[in-house]
C-alpha atoms as a PDB file:
ATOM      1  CA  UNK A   1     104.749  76.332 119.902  1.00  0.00           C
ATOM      2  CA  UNK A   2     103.802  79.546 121.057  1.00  0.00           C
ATOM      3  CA  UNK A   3     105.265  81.020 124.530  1.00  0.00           C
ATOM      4  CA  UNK A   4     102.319  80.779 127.245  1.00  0.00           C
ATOM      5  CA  UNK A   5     102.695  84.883 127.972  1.00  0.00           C
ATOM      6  CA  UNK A   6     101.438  85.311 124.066  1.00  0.00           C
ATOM      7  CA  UNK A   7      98.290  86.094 122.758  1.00  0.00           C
ATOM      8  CA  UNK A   8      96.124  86.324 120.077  1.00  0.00           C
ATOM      9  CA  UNK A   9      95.360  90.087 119.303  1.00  0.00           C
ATOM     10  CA  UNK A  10      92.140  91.513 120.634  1.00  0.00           C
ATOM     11  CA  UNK A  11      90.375  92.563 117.334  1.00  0.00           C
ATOM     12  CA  UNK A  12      89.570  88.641 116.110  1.00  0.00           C
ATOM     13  CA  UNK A  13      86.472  88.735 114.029  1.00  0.00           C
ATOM     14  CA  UNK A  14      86.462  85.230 113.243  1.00  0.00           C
ATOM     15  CA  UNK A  15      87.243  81.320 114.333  1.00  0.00           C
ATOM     16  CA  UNK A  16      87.301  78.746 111.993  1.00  0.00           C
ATOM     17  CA  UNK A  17      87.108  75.285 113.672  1.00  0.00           C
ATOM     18  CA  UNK A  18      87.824  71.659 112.370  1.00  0.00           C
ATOM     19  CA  UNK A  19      85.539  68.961 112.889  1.00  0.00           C
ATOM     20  CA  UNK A  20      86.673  65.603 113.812  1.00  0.00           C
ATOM     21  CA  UNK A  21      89.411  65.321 116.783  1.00  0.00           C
ATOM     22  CA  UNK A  22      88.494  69.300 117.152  1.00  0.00           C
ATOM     23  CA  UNK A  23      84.928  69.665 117.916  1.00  0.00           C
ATOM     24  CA  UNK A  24      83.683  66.830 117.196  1.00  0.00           C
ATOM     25  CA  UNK A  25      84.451  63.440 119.101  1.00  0.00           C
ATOM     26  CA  UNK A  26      84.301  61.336 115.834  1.00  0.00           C
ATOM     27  CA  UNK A  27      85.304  57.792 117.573  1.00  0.00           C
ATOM     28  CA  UNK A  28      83.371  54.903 116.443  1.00  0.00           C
ATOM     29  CA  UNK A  29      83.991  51.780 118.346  1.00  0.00           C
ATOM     30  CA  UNK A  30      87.430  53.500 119.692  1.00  0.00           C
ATOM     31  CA  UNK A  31      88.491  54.703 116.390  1.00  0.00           C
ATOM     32  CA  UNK A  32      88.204  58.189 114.651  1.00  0.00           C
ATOM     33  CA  UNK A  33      85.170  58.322 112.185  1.00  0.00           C
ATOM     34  CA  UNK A  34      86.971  59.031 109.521  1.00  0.00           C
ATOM     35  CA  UNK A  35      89.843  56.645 109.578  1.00  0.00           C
ATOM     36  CA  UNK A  36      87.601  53.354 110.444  1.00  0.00           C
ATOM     37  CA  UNK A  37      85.926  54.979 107.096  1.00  0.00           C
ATOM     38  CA  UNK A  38      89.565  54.953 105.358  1.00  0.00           C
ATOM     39  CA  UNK A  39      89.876  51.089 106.728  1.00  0.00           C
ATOM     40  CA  UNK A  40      86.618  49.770 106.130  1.00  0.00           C
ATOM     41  CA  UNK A  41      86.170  51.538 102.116  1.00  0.00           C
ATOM     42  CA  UNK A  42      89.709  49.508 101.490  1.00  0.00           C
ATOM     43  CA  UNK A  43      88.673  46.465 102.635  1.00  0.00           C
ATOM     44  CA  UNK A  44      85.011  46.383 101.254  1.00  0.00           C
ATOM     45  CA  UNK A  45      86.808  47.523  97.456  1.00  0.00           C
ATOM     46  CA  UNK A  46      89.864  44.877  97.217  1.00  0.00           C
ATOM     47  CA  UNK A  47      90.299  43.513 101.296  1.00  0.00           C
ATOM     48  CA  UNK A  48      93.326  45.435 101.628  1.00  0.00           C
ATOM     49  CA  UNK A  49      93.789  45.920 105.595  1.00  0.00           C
ATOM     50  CA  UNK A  50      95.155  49.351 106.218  1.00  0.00           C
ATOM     51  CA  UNK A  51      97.219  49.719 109.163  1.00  0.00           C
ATOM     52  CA  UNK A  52      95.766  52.420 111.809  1.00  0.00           C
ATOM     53  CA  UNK A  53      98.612  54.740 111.523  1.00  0.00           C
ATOM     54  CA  UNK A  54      98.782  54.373 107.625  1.00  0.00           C
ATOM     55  CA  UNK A  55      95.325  56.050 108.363  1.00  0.00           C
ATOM     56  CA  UNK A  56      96.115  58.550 110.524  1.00  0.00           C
ATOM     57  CA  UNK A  57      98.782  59.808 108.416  1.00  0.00           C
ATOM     58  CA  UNK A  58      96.646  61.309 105.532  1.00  0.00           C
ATOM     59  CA  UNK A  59      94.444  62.386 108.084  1.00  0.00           C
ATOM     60  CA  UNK A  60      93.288  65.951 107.250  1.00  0.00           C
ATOM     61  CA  UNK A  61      93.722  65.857 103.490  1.00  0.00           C
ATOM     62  CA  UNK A  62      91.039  66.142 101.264  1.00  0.00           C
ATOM     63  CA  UNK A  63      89.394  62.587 101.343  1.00  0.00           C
ATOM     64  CA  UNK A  64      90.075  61.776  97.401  1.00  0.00           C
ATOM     65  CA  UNK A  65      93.525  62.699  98.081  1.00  0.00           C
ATOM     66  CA  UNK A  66      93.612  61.006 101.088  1.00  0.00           C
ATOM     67  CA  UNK A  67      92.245  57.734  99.367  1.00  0.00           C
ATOM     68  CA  UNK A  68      94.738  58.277  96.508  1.00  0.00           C
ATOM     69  CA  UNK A  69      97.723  58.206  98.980  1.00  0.00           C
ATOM     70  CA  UNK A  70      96.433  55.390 100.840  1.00  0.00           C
ATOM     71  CA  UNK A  71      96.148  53.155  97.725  1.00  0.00           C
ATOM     72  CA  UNK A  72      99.151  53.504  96.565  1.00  0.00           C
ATOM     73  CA  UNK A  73     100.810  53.453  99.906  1.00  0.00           C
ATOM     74  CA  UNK A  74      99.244  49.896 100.005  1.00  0.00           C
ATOM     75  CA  UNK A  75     100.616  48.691  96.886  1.00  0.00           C
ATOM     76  CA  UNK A  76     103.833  50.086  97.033  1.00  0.00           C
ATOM     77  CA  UNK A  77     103.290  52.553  94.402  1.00  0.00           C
ATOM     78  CA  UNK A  78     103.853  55.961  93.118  1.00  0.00           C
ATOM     79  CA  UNK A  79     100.939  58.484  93.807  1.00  0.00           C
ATOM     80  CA  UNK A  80     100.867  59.067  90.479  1.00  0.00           C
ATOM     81  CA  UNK A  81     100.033  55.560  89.713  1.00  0.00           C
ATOM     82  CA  UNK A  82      96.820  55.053  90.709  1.00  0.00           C
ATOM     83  CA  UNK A  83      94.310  56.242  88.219  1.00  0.00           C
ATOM     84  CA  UNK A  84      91.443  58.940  88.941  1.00  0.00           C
ATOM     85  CA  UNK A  85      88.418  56.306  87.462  1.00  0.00           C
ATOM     86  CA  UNK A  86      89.562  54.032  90.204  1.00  0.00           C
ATOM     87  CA  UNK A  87      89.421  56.374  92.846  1.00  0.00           C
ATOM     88  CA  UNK A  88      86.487  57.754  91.832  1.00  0.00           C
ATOM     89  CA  UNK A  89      84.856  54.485  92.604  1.00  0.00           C
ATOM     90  CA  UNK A  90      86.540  53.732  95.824  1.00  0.00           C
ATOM     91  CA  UNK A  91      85.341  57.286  97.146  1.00  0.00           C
ATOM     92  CA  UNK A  92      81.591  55.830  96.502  1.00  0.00           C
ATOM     93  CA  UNK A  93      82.524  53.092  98.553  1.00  0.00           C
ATOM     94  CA  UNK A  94      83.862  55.534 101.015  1.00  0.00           C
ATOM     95  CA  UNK A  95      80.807  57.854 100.845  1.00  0.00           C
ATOM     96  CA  UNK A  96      78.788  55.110 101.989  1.00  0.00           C
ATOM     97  CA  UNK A  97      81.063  53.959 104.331  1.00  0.00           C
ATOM     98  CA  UNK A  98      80.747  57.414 105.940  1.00  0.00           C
ATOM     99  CA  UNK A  99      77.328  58.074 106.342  1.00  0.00           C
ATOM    100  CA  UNK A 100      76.688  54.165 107.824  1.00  0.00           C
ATOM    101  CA  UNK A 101      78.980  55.563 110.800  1.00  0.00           C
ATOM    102  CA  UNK A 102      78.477  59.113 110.953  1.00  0.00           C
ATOM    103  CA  UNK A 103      74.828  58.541 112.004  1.00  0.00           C
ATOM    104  CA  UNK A 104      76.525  56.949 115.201  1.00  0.00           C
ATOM    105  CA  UNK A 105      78.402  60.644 115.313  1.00  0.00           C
ATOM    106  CA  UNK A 106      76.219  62.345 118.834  1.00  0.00           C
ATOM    107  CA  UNK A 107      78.593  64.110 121.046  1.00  0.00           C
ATOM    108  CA  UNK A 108      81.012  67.321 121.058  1.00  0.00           C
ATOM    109  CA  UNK A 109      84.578  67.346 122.444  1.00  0.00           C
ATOM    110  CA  UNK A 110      83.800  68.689 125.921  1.00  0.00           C
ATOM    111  CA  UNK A 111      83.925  72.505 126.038  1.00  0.00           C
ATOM    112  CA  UNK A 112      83.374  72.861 122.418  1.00  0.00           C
ATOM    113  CA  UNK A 113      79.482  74.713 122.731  1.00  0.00           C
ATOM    114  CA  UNK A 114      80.599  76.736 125.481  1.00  0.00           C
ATOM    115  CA  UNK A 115      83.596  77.795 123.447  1.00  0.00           C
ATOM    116  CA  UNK A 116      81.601  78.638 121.100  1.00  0.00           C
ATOM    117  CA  UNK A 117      78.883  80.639 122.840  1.00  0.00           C
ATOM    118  CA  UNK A 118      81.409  82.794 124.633  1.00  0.00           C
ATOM    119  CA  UNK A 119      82.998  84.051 121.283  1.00  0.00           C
ATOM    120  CA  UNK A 120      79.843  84.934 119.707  1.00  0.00           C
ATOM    121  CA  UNK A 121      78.839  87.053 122.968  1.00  0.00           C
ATOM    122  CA  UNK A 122      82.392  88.618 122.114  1.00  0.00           C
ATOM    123  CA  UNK A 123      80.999  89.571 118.684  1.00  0.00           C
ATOM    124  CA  UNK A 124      83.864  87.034 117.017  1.00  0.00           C
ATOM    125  CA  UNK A 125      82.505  84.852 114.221  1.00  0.00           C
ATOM    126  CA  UNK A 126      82.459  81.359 114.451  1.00  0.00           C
ATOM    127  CA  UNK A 127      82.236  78.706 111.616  1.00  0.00           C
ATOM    128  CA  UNK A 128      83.307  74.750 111.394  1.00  0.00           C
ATOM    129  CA  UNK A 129      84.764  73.147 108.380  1.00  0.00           C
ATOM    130  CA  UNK A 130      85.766  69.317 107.090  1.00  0.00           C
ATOM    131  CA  UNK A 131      86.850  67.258 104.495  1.00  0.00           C
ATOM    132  CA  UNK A 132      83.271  65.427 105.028  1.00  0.00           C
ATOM    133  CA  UNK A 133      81.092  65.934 102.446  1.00  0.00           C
ATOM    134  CA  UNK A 134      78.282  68.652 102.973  1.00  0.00           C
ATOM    135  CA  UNK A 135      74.998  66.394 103.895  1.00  0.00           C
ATOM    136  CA  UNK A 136      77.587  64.875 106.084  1.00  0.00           C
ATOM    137  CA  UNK A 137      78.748  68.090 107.938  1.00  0.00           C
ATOM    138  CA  UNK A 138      74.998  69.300 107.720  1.00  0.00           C
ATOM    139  CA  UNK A 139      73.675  66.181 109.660  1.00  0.00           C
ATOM    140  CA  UNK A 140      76.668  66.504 112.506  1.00  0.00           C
ATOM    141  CA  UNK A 141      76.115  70.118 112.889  1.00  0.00           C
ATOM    142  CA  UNK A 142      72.129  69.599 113.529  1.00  0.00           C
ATOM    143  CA  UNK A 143      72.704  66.675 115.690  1.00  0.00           C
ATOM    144  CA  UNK A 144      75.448  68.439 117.864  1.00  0.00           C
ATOM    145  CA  UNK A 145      73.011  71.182 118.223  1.00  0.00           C
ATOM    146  CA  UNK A 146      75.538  73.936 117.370  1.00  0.00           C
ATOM    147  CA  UNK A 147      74.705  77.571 116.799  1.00  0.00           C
ATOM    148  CA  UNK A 148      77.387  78.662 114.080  1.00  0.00           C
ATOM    149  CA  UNK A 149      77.539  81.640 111.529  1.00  0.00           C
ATOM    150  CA  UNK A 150      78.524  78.864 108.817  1.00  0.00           C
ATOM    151  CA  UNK A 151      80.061  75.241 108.108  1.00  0.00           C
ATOM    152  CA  UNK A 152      81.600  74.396 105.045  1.00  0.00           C
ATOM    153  CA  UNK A 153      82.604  71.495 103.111  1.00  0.00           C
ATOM    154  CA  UNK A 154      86.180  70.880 101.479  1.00  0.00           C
ATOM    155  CA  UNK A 155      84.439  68.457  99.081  1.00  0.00           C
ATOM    156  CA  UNK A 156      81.364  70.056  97.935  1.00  0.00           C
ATOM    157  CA  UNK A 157      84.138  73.577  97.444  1.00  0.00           C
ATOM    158  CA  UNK A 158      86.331  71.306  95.185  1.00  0.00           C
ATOM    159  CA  UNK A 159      89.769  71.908  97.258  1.00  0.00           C
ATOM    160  CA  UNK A 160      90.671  69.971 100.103  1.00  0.00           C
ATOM    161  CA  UNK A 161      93.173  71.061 102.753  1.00  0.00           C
ATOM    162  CA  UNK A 162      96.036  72.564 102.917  1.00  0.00           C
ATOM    163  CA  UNK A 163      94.413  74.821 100.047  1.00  0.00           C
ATOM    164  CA  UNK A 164      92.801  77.690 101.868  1.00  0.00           C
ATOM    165  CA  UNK A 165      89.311  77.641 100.195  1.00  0.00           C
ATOM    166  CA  UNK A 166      87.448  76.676 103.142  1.00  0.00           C
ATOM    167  CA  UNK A 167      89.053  79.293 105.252  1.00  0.00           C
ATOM    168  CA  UNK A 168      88.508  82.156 102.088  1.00  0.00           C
ATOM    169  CA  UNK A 169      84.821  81.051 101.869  1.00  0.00           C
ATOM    170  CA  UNK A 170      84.240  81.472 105.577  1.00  0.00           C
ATOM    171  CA  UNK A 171      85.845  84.883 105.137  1.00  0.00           C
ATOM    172  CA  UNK A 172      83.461  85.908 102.334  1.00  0.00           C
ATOM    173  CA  UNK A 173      80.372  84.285 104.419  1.00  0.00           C
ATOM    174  CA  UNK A 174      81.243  86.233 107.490  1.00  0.00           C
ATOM    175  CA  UNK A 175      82.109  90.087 105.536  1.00  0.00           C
ATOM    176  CA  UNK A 176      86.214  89.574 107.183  1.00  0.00           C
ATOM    177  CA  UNK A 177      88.339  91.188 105.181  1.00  0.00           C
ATOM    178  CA  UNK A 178      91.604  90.855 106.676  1.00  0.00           C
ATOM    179  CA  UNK A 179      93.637  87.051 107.337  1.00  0.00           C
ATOM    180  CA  UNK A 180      95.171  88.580 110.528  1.00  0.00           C
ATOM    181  CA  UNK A 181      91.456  88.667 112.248  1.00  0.00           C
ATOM    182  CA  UNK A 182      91.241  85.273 111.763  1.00  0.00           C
ATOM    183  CA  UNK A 183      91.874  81.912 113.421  1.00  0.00           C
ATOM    184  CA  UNK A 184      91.960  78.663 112.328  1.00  0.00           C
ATOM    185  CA  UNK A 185      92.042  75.870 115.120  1.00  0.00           C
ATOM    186  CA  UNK A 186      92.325  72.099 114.041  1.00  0.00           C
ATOM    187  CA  UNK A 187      93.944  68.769 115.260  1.00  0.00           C
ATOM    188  CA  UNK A 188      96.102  68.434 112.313  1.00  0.00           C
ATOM    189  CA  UNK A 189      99.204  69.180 111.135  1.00  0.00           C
ATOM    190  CA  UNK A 190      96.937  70.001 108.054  1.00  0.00           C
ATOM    191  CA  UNK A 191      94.826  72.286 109.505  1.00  0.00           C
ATOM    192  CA  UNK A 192      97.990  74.545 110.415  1.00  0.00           C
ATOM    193  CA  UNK A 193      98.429  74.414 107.020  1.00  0.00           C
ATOM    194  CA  UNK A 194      95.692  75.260 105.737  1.00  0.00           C
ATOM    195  CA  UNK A 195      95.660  78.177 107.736  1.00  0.00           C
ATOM    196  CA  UNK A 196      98.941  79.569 106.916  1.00  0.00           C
ATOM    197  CA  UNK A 197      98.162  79.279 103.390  1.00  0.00           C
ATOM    198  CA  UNK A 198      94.897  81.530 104.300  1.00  0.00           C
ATOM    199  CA  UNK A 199      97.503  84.122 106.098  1.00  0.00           C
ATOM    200  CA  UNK A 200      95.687  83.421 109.579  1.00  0.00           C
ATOM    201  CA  UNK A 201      96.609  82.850 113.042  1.00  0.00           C
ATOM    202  CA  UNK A 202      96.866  78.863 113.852  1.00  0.00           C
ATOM    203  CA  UNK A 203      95.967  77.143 116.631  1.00  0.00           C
ATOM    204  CA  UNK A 204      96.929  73.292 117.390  1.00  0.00           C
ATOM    205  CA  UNK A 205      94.950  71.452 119.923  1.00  0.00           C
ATOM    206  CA  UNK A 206      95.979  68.328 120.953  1.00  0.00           C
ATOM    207  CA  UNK A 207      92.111  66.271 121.362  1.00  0.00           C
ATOM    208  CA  UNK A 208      93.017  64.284 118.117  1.00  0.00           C
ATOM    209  CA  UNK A 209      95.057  61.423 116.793  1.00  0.00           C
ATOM    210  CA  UNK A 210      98.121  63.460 116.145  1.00  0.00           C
ATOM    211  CA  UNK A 211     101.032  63.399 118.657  1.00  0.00           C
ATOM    212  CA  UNK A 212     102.416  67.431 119.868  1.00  0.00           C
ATOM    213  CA  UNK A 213     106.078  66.457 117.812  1.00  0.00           C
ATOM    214  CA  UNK A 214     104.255  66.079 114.349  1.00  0.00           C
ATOM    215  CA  UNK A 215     101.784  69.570 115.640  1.00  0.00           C
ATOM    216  CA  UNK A 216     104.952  70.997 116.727  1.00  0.00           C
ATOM    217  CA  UNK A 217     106.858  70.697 113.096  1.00  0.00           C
ATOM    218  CA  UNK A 218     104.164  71.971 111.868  1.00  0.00           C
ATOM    219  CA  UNK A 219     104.881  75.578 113.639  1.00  0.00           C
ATOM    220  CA  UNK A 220     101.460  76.791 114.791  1.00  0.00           C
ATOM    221  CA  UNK A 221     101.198  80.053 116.930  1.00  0.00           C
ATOM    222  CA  UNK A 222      99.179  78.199 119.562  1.00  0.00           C
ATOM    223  CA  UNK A 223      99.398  74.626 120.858  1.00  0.00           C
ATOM    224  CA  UNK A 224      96.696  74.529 123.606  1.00  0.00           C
ATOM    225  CA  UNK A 225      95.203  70.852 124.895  1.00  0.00           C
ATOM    226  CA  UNK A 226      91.278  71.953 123.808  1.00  0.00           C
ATOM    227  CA  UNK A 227      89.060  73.793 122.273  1.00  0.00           C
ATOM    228  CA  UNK A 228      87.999  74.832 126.217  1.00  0.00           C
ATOM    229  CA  UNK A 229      91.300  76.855 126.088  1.00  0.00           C
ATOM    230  CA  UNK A 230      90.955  78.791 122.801  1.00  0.00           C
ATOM    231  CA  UNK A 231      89.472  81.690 124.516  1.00  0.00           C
ATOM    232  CA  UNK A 232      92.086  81.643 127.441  1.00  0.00           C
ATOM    233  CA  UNK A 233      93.737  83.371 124.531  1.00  0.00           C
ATOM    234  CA  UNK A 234      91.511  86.568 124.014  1.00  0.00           C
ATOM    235  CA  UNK A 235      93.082  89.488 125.615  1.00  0.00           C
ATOM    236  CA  UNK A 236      89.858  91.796 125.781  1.00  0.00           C
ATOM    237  CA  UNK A 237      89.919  94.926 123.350  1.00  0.00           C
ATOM    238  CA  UNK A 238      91.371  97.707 125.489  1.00  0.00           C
END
């Protein structure tokens, strides 16, 4: 975790926010979206009950991924194990799983517009990406009633996190040339991945499902309780 006298450097041209547990307050009927998602695709395909934090481990990960894992977490088997025609079906079942609750999807993580408003009047990019797939992302964007330079989908890209496509697209969208001008702030240990793999600054904040130990191992620069905070960080251009 970063020392509370650091910063992040003054000439940031872009943020690149997660969804769920970031921006997004994602809980349906007091769980996050996606996991009751994870839980109820499993039980609708074969009734296997997955266990909350069996969820919440492969939160973050691309959602085929994160369906692979799960099944053969379940079954006590090797990753490898569990074939790609099955899990193609099972992320149907997800798919539709998804959409039935994102629709109940209407509020922000407090902070999160007014975060957002204040970088743009900075001049500083900003641009939200998930693991959702892109109608999905589309829809939460609209409803939240976000102003954002771009949003991006993991799925519809064909990488999920921690590969840094997401984070290289919203690069490319946004005309940033160099990884050290960007952020990426997310709930995840994932996320910090994701953007170390893209070379940028990382930001942890602590709004999801993920305790500060598993955030901490993860080494981001920043570990900050909200998105309210992020621009606590901005030292002004001198």
């Amino acid at each position: 975790m970063a020392e509370a006298s650091r910063a992040l450097p003054p000439d940031v041209e872009l943020v690149v926010f997660d969804m769920a547990g970031t921006t997004v307050n994602d809980l349906v009927d007091g769980e996050p979206l996606v996991i009751a998602a994870f839980r109820a695709t499993l039980k609708a395909y074969d009734g296997t009950e997955v266990e909350f934090a069996k969820a919440n481990e492969v939160r973050g990960y691309e959602k085929k991924e994160a369906l692979k894992l799960l099944m053969s977490s379940t079954r006590g088997l090797e990753r490898e194990a569990i074939e790609e025609a099955e899990v193609d079906v099972v992320y149907k079942i997800f798919e539709a799983e998804l959409e039935k609750l994102s629709c109940r999807i209407n509020s922000e993580i407090e902070g999160t517009s007014a975060c957002f408003q204040e970088l743009r009047r900075r001049g500083i990019k900003v641009c939200v990406g998930s693991g959702f797939p892109e109608h999905v992302v589309e829809s939460i964007v609209k409803n939240l009633g976000w102003s954002v330079d771009g949003f991006f989908s993991s799925a519809k890209l064909g990488a999920g996190r921690p590969d840094p496509i997401m984070m290289h697209t919203a690069m490319k969208s946004c005309d940033v040339q160099s990884p050290e001008r960007v952020v990426k702030i997310g709930d995840t240990k994932v996320d910090v991945e994701e953007g170390k793999n893209a070379r940028a600054w990382t930001v942890s904040v602590l709004t999801g499902t993920q305790p500060r130990e598993k955030l901490e191992a993860a080494e981001p620069d920043f570990i900050i309780e909200s998105v309210a905070e992020l621009t606590s960080l901005l030292k002004p251009a001198s």
